[in-house]
N, C-alpha and C. Protein backbone atom coordinates (compact mmCIF):
# COMPACT_ATOMS: atom_id res chain seq x y z
N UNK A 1 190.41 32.10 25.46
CA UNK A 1 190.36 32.37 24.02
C UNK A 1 188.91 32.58 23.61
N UNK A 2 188.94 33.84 23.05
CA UNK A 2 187.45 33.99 22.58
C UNK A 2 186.66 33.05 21.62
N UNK A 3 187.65 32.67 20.51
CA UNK A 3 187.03 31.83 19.47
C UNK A 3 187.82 30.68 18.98
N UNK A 4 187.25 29.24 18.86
CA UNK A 4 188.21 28.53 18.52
C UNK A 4 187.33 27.88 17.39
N UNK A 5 188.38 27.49 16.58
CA UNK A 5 188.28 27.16 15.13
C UNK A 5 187.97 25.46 15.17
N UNK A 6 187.43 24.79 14.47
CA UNK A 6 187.61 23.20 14.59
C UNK A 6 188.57 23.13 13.30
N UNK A 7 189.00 21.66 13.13
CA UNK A 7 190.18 21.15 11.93
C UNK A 7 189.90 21.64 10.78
N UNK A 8 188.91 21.29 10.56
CA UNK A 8 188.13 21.57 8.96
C UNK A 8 187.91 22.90 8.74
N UNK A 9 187.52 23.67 10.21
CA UNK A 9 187.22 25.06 9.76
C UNK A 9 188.65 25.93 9.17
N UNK A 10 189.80 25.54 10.25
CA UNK A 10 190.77 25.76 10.42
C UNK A 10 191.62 25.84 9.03
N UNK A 11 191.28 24.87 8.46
CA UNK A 11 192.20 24.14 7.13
C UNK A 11 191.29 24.81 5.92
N UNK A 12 189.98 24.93 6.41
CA UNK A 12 188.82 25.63 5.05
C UNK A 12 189.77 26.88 4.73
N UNK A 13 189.90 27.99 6.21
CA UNK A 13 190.15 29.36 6.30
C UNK A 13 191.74 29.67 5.86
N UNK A 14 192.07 28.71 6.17
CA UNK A 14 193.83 28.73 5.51
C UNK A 14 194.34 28.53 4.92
N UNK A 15 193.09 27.93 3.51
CA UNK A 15 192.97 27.29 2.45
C UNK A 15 192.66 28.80 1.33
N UNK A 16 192.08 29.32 2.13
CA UNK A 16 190.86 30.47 1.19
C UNK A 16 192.13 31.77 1.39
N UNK A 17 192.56 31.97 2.96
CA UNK A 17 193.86 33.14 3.15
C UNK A 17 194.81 32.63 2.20
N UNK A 18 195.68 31.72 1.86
CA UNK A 18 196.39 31.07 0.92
C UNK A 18 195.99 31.84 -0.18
N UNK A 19 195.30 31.29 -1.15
CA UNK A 19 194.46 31.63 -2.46
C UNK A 19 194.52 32.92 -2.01
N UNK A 20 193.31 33.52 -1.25
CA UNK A 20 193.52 35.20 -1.47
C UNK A 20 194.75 35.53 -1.09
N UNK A 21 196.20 35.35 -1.03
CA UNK A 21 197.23 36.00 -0.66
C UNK A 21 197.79 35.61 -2.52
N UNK A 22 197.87 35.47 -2.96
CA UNK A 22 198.21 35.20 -4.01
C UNK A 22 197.87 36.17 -5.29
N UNK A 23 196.23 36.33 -4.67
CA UNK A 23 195.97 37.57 -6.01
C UNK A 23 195.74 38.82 -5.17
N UNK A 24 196.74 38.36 -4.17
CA UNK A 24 196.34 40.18 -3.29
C UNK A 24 198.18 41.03 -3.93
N UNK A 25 198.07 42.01 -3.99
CA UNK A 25 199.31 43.18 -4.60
C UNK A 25 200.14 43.61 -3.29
N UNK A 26 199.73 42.96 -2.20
CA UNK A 26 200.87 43.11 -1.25
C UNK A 26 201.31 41.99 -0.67
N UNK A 27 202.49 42.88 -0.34
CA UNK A 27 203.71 42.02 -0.08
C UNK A 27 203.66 41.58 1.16
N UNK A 28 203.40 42.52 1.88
CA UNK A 28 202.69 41.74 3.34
C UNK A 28 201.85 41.50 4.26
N UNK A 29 202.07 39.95 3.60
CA UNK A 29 200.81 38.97 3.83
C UNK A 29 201.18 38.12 5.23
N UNK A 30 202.34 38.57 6.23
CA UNK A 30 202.53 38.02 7.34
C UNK A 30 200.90 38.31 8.56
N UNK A 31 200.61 39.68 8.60
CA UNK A 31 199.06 39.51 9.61
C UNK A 31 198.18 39.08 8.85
N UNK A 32 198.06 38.47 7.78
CA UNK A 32 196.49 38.76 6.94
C UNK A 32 195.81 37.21 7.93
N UNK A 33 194.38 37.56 8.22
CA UNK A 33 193.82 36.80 8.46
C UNK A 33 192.56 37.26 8.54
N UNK A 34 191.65 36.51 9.60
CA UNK A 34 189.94 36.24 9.61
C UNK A 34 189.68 37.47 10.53
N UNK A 35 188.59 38.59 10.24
CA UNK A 35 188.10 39.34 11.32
C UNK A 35 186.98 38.24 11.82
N UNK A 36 186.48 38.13 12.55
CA UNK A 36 185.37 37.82 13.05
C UNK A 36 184.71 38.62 13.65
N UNK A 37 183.51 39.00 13.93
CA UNK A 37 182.68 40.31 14.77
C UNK A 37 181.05 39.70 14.43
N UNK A 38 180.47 40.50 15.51
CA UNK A 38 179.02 40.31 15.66
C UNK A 38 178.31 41.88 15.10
N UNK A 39 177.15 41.89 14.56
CA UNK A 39 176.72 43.04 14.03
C UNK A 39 175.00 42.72 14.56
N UNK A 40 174.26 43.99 14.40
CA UNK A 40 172.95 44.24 14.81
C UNK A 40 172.41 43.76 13.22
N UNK A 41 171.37 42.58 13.76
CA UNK A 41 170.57 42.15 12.84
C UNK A 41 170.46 40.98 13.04
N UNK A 42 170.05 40.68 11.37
CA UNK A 42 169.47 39.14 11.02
C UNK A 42 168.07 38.76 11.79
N UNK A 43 167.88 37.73 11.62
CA UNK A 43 166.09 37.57 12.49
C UNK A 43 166.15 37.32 13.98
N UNK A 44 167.06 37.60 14.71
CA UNK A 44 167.40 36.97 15.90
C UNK A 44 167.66 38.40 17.11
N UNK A 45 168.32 39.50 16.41
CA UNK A 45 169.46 40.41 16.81
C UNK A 45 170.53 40.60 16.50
N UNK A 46 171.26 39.39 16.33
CA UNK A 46 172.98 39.62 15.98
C UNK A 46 173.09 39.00 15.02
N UNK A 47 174.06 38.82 14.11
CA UNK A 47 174.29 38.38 13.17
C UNK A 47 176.15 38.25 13.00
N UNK A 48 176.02 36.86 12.62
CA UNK A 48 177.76 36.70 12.34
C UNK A 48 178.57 37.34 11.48
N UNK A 49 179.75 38.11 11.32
CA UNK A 49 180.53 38.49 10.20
C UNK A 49 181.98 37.54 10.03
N UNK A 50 182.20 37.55 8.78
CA UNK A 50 183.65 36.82 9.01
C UNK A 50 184.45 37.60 7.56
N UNK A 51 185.15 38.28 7.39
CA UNK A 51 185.90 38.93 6.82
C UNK A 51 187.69 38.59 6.62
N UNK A 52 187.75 38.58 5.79
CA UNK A 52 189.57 38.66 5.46
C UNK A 52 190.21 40.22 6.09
N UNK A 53 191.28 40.31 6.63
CA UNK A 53 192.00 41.52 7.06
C UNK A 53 193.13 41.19 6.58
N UNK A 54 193.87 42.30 6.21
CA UNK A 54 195.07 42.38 6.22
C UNK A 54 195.69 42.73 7.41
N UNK A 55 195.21 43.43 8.59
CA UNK A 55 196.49 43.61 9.63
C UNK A 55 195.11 43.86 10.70
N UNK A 56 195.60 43.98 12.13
CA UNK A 56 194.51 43.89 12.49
C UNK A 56 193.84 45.53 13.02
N UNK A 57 192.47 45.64 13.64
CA UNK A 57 192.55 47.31 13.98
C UNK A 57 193.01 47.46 15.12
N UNK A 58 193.04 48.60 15.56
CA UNK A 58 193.44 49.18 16.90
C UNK A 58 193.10 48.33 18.14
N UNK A 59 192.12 47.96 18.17
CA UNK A 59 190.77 47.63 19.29
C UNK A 59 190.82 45.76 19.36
N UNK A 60 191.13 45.00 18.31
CA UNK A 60 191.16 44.14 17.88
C UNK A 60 192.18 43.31 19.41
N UNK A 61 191.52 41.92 19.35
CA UNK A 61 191.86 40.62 20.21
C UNK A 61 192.57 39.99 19.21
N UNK A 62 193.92 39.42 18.99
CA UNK A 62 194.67 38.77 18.23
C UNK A 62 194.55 37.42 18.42
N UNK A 63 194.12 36.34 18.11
CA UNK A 63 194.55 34.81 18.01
C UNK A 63 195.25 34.11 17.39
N UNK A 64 195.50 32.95 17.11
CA UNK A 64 196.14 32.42 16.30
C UNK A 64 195.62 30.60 16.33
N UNK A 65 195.28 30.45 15.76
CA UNK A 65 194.78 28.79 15.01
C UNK A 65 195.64 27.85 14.20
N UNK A 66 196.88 27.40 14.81
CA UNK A 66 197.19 26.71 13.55
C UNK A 66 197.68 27.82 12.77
N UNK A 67 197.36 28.14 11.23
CA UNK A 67 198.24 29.04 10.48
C UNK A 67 196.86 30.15 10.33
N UNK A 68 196.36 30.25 11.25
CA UNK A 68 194.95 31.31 11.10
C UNK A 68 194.78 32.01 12.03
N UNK A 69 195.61 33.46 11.51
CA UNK A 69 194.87 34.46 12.38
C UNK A 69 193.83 34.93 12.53
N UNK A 70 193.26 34.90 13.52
CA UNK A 70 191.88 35.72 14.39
C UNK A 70 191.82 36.95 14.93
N UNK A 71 191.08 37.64 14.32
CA UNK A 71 191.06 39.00 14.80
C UNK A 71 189.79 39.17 14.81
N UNK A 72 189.10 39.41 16.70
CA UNK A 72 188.13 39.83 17.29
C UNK A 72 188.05 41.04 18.06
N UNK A 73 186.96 42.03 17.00
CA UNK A 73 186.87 43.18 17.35
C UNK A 73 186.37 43.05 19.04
N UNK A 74 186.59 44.57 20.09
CA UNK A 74 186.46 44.51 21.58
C UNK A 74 185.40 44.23 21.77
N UNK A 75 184.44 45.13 20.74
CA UNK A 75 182.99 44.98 21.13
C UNK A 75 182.27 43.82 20.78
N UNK A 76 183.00 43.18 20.35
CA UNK A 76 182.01 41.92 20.06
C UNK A 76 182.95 40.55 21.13
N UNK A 77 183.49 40.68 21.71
CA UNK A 77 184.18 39.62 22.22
C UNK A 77 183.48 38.76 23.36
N UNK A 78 182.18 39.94 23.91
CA UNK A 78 181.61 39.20 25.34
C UNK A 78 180.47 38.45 24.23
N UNK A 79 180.57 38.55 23.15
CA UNK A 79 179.35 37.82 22.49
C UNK A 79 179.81 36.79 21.72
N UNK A 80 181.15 36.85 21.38
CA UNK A 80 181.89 35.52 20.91
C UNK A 80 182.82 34.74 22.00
N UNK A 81 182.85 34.91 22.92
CA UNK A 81 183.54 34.21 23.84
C UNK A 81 183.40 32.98 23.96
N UNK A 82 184.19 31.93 23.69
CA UNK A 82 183.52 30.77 23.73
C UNK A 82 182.73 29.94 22.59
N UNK A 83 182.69 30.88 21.85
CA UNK A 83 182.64 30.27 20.36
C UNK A 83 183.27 29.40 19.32
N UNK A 84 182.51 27.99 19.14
CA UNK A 84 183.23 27.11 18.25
C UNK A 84 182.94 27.32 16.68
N UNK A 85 183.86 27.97 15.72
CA UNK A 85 183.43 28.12 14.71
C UNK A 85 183.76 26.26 13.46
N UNK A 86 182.71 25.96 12.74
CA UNK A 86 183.22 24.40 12.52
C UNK A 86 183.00 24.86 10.91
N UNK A 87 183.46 24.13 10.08
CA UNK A 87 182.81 23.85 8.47
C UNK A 87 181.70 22.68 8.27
N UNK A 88 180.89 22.88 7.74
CA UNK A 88 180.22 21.66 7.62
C UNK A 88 179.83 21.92 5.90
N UNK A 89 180.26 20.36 5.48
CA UNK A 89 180.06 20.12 3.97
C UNK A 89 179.09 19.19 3.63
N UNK A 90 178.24 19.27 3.27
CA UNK A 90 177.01 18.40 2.91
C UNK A 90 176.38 18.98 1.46
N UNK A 91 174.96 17.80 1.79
CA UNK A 91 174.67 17.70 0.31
C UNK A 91 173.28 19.62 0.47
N UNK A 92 172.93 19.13 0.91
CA UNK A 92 172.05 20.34 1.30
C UNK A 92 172.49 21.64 2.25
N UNK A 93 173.21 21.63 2.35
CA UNK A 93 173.78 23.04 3.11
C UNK A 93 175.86 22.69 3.35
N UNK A 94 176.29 23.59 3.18
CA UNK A 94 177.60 23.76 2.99
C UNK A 94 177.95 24.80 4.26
N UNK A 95 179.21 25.48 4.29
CA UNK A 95 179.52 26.87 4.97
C UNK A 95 180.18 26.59 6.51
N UNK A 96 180.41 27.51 7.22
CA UNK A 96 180.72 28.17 8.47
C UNK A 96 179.64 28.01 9.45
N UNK A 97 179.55 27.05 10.28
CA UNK A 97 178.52 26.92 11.63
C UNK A 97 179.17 27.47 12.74
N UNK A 98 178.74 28.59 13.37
CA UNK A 98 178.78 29.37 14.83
C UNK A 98 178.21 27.97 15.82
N UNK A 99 178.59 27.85 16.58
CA UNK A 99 178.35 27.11 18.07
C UNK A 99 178.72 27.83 18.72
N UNK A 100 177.94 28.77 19.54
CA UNK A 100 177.72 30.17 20.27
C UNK A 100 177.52 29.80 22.27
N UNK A 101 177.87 29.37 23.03
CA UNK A 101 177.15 29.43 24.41
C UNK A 101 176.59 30.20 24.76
N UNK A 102 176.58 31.65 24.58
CA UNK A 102 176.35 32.58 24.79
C UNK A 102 174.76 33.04 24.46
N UNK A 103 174.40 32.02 23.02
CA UNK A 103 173.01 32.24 22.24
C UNK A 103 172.07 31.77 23.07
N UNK A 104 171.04 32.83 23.41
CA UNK A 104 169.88 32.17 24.29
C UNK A 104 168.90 31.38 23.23
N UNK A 105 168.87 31.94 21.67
CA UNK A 105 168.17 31.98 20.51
C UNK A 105 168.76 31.96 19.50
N UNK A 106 168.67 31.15 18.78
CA UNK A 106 169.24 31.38 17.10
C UNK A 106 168.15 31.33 16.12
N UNK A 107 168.37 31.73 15.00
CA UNK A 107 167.21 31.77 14.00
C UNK A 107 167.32 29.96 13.36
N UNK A 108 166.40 29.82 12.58
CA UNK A 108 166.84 28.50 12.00
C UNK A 108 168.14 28.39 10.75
N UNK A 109 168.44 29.89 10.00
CA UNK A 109 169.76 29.89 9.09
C UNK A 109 170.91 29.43 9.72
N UNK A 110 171.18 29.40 11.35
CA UNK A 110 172.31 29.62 12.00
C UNK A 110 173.17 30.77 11.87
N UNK A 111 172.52 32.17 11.61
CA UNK A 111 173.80 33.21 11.31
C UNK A 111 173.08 33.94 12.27
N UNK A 112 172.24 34.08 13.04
CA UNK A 112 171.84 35.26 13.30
C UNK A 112 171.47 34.39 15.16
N UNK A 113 171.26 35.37 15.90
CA UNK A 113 171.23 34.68 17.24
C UNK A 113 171.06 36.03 18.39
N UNK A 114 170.03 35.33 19.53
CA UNK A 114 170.10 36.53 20.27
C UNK A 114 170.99 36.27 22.15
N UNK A 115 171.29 36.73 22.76
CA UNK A 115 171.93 36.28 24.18
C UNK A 115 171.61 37.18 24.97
N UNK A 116 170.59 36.50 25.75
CA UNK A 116 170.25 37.04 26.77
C UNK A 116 168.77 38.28 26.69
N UNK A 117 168.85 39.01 27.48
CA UNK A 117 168.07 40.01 26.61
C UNK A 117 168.56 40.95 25.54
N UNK A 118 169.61 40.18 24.81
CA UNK A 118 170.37 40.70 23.45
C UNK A 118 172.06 41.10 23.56
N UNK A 119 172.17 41.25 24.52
CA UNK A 119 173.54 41.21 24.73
C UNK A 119 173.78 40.63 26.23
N UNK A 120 175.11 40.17 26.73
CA UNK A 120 175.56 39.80 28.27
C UNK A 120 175.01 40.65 29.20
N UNK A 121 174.86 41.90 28.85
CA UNK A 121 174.75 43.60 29.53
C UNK A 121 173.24 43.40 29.54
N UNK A 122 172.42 42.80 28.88
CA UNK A 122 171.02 43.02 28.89
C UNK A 122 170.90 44.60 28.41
N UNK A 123 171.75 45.00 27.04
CA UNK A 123 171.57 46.09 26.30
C UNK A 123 170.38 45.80 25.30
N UNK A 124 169.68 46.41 24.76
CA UNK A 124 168.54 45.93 23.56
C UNK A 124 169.23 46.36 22.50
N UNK A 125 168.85 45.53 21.93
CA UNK A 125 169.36 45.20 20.08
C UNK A 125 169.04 46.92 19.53
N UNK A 126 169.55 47.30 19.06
CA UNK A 126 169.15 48.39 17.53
C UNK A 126 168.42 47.45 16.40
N UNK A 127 167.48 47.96 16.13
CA UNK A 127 166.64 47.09 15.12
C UNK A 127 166.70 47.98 14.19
């Protein structure tokens, strides 16, 4: 499994799909869940995305969490593999923490991270 969710994250994300299924105008809300994907940037190289979908794309890795679907685009999967996504609620920082194996480097925000010489492939980042 490419990405696994912890309790809290799990219950945050199925908390928030809930609510947005409610003021969404369609009717079916059976695939809607979390994209997850990696993108070029942030101070590191990569940078985390986490998006709501309604169904998943073509290319897309399907999971399932508890009542939370996961949908990990192809190209980003050798860079989330193994990824613990957690919630953390505090007084000074809130949100979605990546726990990455893969990160040789992370910035100090935690969203952004580099592996390896930037990818598994030792491809270089697009800056």
């Amino acid at each position: 499994m490419a990405v696994t969710l912890t309790e809290k994250a799990e219950l945050r994300l199925r908390a928030f799909l809930t609510s947005s299924t409610k003021d969404a105008d369609s009717k079916d809300t059976n695939k809607k869940g979390i994209r997850v994907s990696v993108k070029d940037g942030g101070c590191s190289g990569y940078q985390y995305a986490m998006d709501v979908a309604n169904t998943p794309s073509k290319d897309d890795l399907v999971f399932q969490q508890g009542n939370v679907l996961i949908y990990v685009d192809a190209e980003s999967v050798p860079l989330l593999e193994g990824v613990v996504i957690d919630f953390i609620d505090g007084v000074m920082d809130s949100g979605f923490k990546f726990v990455n194996p893969n990160a040789t480097q992370t910035c100090g925000c935690g969203k952004s991270f580099q592996a390896g010489n930037c990818t598994p492939e030792g491809v270089p980042c697009d800056k």
